[in-house]
N, C-alpha and C. Protein backbone atom coordinates (compact mmCIF):
# COMPACT_ATOMS: atom_id res chain seq x y z
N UNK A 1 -20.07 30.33 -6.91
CA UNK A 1 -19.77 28.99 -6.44
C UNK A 1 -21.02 28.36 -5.86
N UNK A 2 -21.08 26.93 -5.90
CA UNK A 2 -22.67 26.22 -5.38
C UNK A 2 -21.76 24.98 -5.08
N UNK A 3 -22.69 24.23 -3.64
CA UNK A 3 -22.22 23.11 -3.23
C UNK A 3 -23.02 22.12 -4.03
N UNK A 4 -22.05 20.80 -4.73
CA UNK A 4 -23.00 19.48 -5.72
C UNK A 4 -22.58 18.56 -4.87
N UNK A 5 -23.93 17.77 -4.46
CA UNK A 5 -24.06 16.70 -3.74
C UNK A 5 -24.29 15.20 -4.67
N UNK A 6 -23.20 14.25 -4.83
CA UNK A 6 -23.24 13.29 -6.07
C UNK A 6 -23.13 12.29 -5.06
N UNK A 7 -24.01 10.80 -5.10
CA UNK A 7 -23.87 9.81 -4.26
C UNK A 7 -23.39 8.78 -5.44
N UNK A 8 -22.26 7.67 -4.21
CA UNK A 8 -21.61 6.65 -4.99
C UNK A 8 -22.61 5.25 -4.95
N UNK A 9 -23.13 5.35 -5.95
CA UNK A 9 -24.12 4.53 -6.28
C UNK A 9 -23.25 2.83 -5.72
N UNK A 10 -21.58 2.27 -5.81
CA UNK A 10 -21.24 1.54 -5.51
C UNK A 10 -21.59 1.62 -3.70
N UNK A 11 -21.14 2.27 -3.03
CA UNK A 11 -20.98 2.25 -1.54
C UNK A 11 -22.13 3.08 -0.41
N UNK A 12 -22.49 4.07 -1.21
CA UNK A 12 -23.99 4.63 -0.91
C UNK A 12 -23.79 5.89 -0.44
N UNK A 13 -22.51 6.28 -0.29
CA UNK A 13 -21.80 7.72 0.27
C UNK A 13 -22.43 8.87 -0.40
N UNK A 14 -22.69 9.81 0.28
CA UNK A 14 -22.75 10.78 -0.94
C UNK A 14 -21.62 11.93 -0.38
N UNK A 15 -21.00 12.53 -1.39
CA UNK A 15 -19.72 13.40 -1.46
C UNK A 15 -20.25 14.85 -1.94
N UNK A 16 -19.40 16.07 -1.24
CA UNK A 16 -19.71 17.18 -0.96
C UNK A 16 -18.92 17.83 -1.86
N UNK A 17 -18.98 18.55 -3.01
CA UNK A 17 -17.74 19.24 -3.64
C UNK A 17 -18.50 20.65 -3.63
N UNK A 18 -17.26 21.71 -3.90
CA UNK A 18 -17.62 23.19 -4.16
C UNK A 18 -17.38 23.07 -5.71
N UNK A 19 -18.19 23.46 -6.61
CA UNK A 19 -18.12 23.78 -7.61
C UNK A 19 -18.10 25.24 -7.89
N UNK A 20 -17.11 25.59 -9.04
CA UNK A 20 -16.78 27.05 -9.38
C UNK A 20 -16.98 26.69 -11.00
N UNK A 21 -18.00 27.73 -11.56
CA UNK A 21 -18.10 27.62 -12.80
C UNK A 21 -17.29 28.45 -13.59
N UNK A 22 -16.80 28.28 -14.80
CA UNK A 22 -16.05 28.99 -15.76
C UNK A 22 -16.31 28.97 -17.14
N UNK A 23 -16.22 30.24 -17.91
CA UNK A 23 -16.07 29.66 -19.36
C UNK A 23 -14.75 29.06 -20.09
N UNK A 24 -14.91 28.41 -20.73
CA UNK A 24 -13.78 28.06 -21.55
C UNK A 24 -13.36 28.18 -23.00
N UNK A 25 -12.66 29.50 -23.32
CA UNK A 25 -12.78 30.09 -24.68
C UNK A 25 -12.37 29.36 -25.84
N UNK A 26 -11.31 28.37 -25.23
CA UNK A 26 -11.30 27.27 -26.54
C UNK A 26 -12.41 26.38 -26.80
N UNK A 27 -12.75 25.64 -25.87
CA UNK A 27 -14.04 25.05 -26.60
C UNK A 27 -15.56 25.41 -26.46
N UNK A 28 -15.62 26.91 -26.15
CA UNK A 28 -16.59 28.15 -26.04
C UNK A 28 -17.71 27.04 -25.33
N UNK A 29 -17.75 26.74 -24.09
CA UNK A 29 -18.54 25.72 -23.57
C UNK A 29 -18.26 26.17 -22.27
N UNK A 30 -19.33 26.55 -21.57
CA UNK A 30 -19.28 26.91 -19.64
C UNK A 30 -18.40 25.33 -19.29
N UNK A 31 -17.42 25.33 -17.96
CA UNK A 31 -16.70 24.40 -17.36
C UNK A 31 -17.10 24.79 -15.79
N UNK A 32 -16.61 23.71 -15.12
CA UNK A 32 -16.25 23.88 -14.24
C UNK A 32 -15.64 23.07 -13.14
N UNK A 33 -15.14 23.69 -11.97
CA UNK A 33 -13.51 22.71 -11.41
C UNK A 33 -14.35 22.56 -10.08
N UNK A 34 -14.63 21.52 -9.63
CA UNK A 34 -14.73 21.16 -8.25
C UNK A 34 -14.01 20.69 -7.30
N UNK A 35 -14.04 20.41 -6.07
CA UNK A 35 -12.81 20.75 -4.89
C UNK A 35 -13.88 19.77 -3.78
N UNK A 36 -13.36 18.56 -4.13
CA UNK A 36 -14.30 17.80 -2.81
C UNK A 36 -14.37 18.24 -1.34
N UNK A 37 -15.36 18.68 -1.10
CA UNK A 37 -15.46 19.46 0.49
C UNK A 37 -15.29 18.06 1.69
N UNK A 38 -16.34 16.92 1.37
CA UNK A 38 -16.17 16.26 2.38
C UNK A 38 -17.44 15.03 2.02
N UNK A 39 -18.12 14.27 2.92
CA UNK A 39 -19.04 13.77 3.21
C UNK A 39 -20.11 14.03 3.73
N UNK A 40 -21.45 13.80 3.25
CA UNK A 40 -22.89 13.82 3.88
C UNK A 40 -22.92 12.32 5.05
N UNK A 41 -23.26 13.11 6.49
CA UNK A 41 -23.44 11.88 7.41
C UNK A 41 -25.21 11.92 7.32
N UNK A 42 -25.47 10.54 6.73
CA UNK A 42 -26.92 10.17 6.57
C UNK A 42 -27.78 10.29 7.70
N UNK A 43 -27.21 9.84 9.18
CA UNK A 43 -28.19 10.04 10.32
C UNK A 43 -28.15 11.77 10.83
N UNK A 44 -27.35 12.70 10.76
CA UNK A 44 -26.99 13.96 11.29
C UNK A 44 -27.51 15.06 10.17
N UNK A 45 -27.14 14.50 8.61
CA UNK A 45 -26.84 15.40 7.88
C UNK A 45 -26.14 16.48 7.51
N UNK A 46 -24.92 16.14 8.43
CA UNK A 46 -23.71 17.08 8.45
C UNK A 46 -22.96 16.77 7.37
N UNK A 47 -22.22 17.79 7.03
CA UNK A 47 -21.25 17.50 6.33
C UNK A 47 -19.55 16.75 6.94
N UNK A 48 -19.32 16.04 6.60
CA UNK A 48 -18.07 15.80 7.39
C UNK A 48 -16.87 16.11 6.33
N UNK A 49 -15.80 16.94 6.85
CA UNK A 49 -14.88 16.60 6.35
C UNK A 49 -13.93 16.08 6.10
N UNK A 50 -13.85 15.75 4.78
CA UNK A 50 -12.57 14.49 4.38
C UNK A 50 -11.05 15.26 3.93
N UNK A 51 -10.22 14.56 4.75
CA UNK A 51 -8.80 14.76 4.57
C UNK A 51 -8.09 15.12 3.40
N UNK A 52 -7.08 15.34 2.81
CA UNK A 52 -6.66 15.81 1.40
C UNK A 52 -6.68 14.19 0.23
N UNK A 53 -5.93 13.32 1.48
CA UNK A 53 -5.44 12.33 1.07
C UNK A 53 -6.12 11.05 1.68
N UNK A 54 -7.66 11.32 2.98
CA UNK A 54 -7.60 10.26 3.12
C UNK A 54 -6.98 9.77 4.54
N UNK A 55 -7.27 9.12 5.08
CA UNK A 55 -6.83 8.48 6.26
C UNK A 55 -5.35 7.60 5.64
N UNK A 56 -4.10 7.47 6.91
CA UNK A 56 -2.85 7.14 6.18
C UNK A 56 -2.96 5.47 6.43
N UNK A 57 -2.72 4.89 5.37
CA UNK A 57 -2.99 3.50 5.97
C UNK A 57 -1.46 2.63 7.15
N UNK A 58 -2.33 2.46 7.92
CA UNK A 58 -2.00 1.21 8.96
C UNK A 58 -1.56 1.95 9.92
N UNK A 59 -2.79 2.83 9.87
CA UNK A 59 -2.98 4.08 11.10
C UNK A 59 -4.40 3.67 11.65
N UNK A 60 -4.42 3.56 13.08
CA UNK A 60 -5.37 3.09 13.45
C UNK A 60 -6.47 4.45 14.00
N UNK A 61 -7.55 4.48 14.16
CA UNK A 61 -8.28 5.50 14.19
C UNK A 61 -8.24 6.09 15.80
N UNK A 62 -8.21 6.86 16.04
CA UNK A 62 -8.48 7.66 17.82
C UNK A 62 -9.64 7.09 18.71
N UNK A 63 -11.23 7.36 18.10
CA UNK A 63 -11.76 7.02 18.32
C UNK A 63 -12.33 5.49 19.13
N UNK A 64 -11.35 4.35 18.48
CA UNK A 64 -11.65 3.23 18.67
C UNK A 64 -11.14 2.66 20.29
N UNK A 65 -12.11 1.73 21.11
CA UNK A 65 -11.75 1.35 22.50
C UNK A 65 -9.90 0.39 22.03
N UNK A 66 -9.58 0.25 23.28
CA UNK A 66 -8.29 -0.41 23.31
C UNK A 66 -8.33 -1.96 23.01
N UNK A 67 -9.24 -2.48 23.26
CA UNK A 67 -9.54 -3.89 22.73
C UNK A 67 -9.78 -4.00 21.21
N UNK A 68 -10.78 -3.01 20.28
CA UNK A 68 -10.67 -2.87 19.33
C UNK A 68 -9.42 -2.54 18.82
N UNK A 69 -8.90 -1.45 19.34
CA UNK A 69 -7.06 -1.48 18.59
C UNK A 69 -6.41 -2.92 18.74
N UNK A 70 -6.24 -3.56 19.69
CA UNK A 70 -5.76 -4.76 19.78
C UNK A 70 -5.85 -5.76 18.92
N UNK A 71 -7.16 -6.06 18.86
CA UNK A 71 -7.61 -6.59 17.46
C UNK A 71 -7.43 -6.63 16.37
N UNK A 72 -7.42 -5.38 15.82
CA UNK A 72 -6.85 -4.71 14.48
C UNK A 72 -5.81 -4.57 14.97
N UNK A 73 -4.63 -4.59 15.83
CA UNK A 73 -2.75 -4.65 15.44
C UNK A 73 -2.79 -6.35 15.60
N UNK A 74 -4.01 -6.92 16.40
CA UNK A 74 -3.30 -8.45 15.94
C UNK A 74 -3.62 -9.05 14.48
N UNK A 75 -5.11 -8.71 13.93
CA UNK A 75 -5.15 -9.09 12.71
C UNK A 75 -4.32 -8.46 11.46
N UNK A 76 -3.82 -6.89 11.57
CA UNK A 76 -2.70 -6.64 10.67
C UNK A 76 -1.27 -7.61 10.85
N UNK A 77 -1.26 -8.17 12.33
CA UNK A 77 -0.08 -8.84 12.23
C UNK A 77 0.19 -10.61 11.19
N UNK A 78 -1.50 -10.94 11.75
CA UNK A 78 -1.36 -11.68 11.02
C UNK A 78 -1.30 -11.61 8.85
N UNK A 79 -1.73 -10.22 8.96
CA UNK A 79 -1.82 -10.34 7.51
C UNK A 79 -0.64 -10.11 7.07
N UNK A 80 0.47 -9.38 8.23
CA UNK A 80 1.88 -9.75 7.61
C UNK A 80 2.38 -10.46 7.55
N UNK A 81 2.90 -11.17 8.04
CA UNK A 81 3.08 -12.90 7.94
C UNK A 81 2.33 -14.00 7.36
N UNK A 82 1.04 -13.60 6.85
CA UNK A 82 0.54 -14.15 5.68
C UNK A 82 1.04 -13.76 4.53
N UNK A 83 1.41 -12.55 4.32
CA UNK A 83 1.80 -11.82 3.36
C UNK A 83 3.49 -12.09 3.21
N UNK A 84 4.62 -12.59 4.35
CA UNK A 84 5.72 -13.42 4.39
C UNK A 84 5.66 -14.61 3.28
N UNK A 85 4.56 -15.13 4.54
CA UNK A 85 4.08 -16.61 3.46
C UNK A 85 4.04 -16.62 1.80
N UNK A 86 3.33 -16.06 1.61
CA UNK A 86 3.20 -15.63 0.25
C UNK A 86 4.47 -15.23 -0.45
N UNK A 87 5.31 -14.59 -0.22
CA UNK A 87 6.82 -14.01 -0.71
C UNK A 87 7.29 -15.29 -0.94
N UNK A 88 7.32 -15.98 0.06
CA UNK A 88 8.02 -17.36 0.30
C UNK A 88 7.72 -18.54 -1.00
N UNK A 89 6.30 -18.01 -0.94
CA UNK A 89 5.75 -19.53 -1.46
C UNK A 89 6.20 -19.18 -2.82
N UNK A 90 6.31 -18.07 -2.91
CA UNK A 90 6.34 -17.33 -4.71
C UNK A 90 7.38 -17.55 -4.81
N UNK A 91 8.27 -17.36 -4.09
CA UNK A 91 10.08 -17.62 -4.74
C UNK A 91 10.22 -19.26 -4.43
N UNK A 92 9.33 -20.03 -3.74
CA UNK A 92 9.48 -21.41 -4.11
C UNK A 92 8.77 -21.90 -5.48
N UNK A 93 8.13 -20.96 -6.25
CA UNK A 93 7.21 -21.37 -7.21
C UNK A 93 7.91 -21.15 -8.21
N UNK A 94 8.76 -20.20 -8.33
CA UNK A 94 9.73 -19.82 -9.12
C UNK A 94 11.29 -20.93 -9.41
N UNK A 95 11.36 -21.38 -8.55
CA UNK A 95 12.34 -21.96 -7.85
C UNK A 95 12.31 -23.62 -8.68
N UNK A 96 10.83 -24.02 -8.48
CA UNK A 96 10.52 -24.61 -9.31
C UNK A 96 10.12 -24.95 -10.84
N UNK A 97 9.85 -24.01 -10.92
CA UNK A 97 9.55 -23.71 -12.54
C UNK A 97 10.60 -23.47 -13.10
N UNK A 98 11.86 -23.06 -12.68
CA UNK A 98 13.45 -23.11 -13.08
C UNK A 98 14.03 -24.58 -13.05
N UNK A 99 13.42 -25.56 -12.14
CA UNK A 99 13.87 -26.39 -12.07
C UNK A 99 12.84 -27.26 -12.93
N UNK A 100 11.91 -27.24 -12.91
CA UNK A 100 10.92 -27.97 -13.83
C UNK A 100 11.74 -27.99 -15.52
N UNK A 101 12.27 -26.57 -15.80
CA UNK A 101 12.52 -26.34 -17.28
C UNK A 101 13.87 -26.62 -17.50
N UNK A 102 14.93 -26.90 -16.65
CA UNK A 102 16.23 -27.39 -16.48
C UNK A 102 15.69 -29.04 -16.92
N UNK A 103 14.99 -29.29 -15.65
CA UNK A 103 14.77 -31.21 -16.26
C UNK A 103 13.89 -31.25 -18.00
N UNK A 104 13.09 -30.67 -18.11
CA UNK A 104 12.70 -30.73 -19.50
C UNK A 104 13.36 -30.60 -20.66
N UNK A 105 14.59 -29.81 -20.34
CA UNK A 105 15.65 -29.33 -21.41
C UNK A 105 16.15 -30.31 -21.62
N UNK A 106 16.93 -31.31 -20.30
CA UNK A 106 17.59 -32.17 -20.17
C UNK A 106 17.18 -33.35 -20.87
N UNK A 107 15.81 -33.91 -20.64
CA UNK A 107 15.17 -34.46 -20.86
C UNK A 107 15.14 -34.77 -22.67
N UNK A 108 14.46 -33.69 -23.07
CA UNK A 108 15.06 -32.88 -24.41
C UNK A 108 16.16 -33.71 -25.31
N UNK A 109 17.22 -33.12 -24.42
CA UNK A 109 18.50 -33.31 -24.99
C UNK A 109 18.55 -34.74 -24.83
N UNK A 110 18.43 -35.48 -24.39
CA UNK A 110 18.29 -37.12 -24.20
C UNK A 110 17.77 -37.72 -25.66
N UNK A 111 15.92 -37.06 -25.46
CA UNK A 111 15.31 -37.84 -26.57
C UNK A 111 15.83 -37.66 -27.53
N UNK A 112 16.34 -36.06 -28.60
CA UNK A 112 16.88 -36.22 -29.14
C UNK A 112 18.26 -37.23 -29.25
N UNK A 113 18.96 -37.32 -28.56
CA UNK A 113 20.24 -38.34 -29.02
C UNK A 113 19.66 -39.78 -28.62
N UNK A 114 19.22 -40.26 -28.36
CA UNK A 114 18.98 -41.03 -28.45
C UNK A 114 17.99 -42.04 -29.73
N UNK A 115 16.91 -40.76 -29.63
CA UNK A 115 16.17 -41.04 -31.18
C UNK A 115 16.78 -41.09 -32.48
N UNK A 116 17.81 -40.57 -32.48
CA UNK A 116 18.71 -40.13 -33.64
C UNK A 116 19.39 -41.47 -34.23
N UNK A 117 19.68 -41.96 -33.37
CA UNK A 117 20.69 -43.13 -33.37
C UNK A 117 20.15 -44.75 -33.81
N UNK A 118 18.76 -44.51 -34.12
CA UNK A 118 18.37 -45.30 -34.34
C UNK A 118 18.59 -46.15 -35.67
């Protein structure tokens, strides 16, 4: 087994995996399965480790002072109720476009009888 250090060229991270090499008799070609260990911290050079899954979202971190939590539960609040808004506005958009295609039908049905009769 050997530790591979691969950086995310998008975000600048670089990630810690254990690699275990293997052969693979069907396509007679060495493989191998890696197992992300964690993170390289750039100022320490430690490795840190990362969770299975990840931090759970709209979990706020330990670390952070109480004014910072505050902050972040008032700006998640607002993004829920932006995110209300939005539900709202969508089933009024809908709402309309049902009603837009009701008057067009109608509409429709007019020109024809009327054009007809000429």
């Amino acid at each position: 087994m050997s530790l591979v250090k691969l950086k995310d060229k998008r975000t600048g991270v670089t990630y810690v995996y254990e690699s275990e090499s293997y052969w693979d008799k069907e396509k007679k070609q060495p493989r191998s399965h890696r197992k992300l260990i964690g993170k390289v911290d750039d100022a320490t050079g430690e490795i840190i480790p990362t969770g299975k899954s990840g931090r759970k979202r709209g979990t706020l971190p330990d670390d952070l002072t109480d004014a910072q939590n505050e902050s972040i539960s008032e700006y998640l609040q607002v993004i829920e109720e932006k995110d209300e808004q939005l539900r709202q506005l969508k089933a009024e958009v809908r709402m309309l476009h049902k009603e837009k295609q009701d008057i067009l039908k109608a509409l429709d049905t007019l020109y024809r009888k009327y054009s007809t009769t000429e």
